[in-house]
N, C-alpha and C. Protein backbone atom coordinates (compact mmCIF):
# COMPACT_ATOMS: atom_id res chain seq x y z
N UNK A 1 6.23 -1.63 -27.42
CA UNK A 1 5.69 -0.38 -26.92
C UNK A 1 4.17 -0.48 -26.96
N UNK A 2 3.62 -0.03 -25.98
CA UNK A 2 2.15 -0.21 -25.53
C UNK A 2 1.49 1.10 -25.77
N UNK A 3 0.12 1.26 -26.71
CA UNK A 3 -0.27 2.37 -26.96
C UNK A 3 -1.97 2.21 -26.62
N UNK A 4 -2.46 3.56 -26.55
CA UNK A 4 -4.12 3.89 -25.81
C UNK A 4 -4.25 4.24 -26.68
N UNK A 5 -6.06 4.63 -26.05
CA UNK A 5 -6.91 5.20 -27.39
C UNK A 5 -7.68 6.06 -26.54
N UNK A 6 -7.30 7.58 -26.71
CA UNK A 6 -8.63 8.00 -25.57
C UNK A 6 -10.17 8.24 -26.35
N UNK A 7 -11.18 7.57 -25.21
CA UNK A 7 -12.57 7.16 -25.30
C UNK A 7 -12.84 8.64 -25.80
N UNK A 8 -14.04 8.13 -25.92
CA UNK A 8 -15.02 10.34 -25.94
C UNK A 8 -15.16 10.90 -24.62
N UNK A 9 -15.11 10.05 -23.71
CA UNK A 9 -14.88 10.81 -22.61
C UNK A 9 -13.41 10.93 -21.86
N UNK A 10 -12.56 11.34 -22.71
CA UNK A 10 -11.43 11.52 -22.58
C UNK A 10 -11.12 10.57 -21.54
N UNK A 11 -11.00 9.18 -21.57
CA UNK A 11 -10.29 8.25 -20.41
C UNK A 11 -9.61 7.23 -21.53
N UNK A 12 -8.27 6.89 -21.22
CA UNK A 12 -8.03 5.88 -21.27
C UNK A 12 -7.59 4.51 -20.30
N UNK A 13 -7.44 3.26 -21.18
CA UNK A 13 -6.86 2.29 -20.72
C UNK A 13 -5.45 1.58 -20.68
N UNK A 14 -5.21 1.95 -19.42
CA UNK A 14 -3.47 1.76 -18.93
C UNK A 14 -3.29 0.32 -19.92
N UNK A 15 -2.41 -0.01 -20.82
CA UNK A 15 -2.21 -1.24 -21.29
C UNK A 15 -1.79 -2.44 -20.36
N UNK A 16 -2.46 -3.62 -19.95
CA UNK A 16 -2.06 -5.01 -18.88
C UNK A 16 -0.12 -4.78 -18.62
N UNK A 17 0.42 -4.80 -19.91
CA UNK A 17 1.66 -4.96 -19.37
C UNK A 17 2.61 -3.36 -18.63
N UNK A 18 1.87 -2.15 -19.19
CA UNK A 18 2.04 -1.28 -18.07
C UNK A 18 1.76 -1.30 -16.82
N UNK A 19 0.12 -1.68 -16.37
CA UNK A 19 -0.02 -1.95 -15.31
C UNK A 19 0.75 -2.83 -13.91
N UNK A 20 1.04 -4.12 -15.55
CA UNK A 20 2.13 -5.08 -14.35
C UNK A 20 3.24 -4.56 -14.20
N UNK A 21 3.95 -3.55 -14.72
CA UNK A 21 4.94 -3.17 -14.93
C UNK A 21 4.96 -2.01 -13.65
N UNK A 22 4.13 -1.17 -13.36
CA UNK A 22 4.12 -0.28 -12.39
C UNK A 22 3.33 -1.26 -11.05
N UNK A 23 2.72 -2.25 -11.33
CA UNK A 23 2.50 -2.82 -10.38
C UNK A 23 0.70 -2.01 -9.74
N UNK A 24 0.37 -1.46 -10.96
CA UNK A 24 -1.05 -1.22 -10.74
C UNK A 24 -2.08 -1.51 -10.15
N UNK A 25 -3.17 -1.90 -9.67
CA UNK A 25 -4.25 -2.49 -9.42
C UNK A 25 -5.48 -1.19 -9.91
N UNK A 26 -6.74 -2.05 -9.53
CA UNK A 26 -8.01 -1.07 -9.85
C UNK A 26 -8.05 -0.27 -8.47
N UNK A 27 -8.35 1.32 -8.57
CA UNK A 27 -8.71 2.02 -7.31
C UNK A 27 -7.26 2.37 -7.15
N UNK A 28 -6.09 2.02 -7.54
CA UNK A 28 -4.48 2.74 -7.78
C UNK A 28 -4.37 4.28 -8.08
N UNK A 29 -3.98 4.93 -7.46
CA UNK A 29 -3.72 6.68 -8.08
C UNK A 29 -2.26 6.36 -9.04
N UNK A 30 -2.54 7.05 -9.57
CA UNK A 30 -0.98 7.86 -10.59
C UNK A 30 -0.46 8.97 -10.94
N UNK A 31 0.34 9.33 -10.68
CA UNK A 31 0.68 10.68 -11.13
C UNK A 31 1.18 10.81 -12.45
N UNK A 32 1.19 12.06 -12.84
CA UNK A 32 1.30 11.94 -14.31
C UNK A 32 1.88 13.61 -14.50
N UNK A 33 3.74 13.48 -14.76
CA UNK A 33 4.30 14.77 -14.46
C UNK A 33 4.44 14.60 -15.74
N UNK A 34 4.56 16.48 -16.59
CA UNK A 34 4.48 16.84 -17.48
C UNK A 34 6.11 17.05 -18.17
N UNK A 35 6.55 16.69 -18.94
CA UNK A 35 7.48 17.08 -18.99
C UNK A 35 7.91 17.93 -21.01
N UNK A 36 7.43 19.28 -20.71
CA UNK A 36 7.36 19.72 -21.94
C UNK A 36 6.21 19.10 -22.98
N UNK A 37 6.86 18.67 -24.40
CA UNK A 37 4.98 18.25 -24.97
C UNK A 37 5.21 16.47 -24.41
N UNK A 38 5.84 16.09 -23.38
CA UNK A 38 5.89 14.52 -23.09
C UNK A 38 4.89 14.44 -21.66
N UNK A 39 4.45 13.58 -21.12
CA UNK A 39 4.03 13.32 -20.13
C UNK A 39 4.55 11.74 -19.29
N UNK A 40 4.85 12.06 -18.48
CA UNK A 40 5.36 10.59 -17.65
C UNK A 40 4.07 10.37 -16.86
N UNK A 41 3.85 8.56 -17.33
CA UNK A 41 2.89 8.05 -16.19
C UNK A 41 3.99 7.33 -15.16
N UNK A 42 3.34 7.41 -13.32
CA UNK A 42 4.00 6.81 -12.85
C UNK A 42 3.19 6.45 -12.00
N UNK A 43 3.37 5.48 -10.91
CA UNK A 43 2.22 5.10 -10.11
C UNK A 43 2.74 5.93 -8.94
N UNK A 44 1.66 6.08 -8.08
CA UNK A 44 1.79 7.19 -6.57
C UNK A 44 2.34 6.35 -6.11
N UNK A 45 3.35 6.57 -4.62
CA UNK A 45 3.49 5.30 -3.67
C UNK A 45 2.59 5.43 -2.53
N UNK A 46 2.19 4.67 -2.26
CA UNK A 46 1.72 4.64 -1.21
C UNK A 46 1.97 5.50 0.20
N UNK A 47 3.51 5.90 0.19
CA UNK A 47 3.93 6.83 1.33
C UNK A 47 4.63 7.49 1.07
N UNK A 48 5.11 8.51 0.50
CA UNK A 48 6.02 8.85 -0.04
C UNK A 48 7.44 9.37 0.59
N UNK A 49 7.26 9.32 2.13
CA UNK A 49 8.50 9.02 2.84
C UNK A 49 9.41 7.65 2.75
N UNK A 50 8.48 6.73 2.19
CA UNK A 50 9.12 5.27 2.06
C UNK A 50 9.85 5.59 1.00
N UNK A 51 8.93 5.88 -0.29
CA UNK A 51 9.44 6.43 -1.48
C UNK A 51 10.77 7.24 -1.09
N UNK A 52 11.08 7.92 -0.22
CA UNK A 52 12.17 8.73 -0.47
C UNK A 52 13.15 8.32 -0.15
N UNK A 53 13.14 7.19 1.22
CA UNK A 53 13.72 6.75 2.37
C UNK A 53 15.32 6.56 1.63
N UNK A 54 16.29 6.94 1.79
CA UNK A 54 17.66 6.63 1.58
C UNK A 54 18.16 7.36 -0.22
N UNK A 55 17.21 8.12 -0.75
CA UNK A 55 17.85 8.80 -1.35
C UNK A 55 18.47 9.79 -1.43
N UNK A 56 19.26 10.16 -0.28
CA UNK A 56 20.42 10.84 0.21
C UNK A 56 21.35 10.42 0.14
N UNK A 57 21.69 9.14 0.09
CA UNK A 57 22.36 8.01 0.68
C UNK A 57 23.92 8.22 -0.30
N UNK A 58 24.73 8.89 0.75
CA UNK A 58 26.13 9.25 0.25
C UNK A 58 26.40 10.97 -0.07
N UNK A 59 25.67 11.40 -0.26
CA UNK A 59 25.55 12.77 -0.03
C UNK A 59 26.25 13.82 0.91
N UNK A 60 26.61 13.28 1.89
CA UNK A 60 27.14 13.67 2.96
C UNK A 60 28.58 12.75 3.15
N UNK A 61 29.15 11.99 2.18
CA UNK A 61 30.33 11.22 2.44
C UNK A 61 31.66 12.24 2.77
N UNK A 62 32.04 11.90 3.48
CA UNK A 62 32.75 10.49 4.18
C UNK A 62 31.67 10.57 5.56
N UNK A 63 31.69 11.73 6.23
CA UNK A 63 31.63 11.92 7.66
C UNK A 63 30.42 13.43 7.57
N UNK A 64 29.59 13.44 8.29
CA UNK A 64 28.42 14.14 7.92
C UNK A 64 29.00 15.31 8.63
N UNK A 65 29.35 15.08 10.03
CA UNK A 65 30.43 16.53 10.85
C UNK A 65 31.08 17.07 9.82
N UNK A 66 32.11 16.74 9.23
CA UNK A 66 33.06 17.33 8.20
C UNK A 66 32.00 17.72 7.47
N UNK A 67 31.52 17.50 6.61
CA UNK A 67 30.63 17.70 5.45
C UNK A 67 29.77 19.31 6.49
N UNK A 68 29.47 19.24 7.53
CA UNK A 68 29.01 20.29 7.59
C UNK A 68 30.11 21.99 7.77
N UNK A 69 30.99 20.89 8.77
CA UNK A 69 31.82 22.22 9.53
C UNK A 69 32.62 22.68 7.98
N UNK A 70 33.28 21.93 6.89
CA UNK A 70 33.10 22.13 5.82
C UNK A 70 32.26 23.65 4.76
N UNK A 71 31.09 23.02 5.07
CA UNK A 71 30.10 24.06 4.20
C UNK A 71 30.18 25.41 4.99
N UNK A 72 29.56 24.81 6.64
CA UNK A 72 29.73 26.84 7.39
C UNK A 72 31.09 27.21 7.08
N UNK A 73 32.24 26.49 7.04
CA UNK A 73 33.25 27.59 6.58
C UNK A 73 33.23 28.39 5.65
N UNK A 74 32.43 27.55 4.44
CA UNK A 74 32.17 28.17 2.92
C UNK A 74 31.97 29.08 2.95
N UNK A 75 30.55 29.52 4.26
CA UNK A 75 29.20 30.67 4.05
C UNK A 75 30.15 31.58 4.88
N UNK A 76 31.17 31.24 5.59
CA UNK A 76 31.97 32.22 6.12
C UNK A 76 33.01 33.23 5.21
N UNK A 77 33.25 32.39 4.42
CA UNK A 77 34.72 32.57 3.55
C UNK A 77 33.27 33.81 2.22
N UNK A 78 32.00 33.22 1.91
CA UNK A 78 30.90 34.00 1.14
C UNK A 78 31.02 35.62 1.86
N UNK A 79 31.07 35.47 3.18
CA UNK A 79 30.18 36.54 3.68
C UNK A 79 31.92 37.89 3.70
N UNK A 80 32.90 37.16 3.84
CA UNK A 80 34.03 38.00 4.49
C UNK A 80 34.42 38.71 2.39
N UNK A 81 34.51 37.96 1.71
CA UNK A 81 34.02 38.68 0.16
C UNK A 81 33.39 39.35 -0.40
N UNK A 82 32.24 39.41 0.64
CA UNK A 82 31.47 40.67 0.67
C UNK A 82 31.37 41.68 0.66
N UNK A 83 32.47 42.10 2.15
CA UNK A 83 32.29 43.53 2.23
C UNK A 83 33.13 44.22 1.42
């Protein structure tokens, strides 16, 4: 486990094997989401449509038609419980 030291001007230094590990370079952005008293470092991607590209992927199984005509029946079967 790789640990910092923040400077007096509140910066630190990403440790070499984090960097290689996220695949860092100098002039790299990172994001850094909060999670309660934890913080995750992660590196930005470069596009973040690439980043997303196929994480859907099965979501809609078997057949994406079914999967829909499926759900509007749902919001049909929601709305007739209604009245």
């Amino acid at each position: 486990m790789a640990s910092a030291k923040i400077s007096s001007k509140n910066q630190i230094v990403i440790p070499q094997e984090t960097r290689d590990l996220l695949g860092l370079h100098a002039g790299d952005e990172v994001l850094i989401v909060n999670k309660g008293r934890h913080a995750i470092l992660m590196a930005k991607p470069k596009s973040f449509t690439d980043a997303l590209y196929g994480s859907a992927k099965g979501v809609y199984q078997p057949d994406p038609d079914t999967y829909l005509k499926q759900e509007r029946e749902s919001w049909n079967r929601r709305k007739s419980t209604r009245r």
